[in-house]
Protein backbone atom coordinates (compact mmCIF):
# COMPACT_ATOMS: atom_id res chain seq x y z
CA UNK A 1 -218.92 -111.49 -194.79
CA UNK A 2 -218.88 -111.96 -191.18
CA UNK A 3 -216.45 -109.26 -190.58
CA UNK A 4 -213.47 -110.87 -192.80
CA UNK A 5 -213.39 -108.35 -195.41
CA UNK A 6 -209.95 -107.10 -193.60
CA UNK A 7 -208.56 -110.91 -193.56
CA UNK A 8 -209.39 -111.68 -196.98
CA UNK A 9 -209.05 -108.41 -199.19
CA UNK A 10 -206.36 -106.32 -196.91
CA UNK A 11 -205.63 -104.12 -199.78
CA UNK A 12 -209.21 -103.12 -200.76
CA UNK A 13 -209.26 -101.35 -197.50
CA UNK A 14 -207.05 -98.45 -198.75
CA UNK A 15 -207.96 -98.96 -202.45
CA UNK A 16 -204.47 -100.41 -203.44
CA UNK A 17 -203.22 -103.81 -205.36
CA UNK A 18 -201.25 -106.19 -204.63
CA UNK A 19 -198.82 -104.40 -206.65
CA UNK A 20 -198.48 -101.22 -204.72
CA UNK A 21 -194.90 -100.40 -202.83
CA UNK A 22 -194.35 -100.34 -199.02
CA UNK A 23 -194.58 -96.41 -199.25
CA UNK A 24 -197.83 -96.35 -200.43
CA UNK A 25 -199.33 -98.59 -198.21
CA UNK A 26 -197.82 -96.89 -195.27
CA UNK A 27 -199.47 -93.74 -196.90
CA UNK A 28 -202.24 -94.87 -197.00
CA UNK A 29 -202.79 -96.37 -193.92
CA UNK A 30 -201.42 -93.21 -192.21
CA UNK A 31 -204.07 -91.10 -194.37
CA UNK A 32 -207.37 -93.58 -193.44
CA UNK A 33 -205.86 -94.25 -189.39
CA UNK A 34 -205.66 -90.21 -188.81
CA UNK A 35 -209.30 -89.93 -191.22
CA UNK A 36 -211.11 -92.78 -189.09
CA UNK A 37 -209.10 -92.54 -185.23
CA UNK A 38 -211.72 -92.53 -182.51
CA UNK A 39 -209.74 -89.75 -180.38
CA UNK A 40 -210.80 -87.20 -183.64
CA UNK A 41 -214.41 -88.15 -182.58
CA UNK A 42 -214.34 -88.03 -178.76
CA UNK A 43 -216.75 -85.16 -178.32
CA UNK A 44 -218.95 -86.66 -181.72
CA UNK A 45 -222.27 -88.60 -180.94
CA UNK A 46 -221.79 -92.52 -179.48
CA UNK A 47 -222.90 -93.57 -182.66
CA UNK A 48 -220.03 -91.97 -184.71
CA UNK A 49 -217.39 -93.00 -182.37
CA UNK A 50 -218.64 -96.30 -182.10
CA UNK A 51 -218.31 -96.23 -186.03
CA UNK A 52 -214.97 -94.67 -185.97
CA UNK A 53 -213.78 -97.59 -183.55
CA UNK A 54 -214.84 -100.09 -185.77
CA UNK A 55 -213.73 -98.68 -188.87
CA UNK A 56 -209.88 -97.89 -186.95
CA UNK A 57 -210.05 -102.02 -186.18
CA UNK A 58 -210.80 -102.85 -189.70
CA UNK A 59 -207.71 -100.79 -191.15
CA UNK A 60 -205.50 -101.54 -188.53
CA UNK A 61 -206.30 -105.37 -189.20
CA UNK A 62 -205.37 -104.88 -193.07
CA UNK A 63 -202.52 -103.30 -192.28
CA UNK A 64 -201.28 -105.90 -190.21
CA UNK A 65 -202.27 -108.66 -193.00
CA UNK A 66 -200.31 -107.13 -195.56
CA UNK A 67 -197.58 -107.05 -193.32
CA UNK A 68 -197.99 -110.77 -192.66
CA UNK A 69 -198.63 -111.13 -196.42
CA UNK A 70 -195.45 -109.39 -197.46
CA UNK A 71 -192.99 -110.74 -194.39
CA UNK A 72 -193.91 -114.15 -195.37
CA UNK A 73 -193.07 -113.67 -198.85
CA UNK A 74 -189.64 -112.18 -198.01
């Protein structure tokens, strides 16, 4: 709700639990960032790159929250 879903649940973004290993989290985020980049949707309608830009924000900011997550728990 209000655009914290990426705060709050980082690893429901890429369908993973807490549980899962650096690897697959870097998978993953490499699999969804190249699925969802905006440059893949430059000649698309403004509506699906505006879509694309969004969704690119919201997976880059789980990825960075895990990070946070796991660096402060090192």
């Amino acid at each position: 709700w209000f655009g914290l879903g990426a705060r709050q649940k980082p690893y429901r973004v890429f369908g993973l639990t807490r549980d899962a290993t650096d690897a697959e989290i870097d998978l993953a985020y490499r699999r969804m960032i190249s699925q969802y980049h905006p440059d893949r949707y430059a000649d698309a309608a403004p509506e699906l790159r505006t879509q694309a830009e969004a969704k690119a924000r919201e997976i880059n900011a789980a990825y960075d929250r895990i990070q946070q997550l796991r660096k402060s728990r090192r």
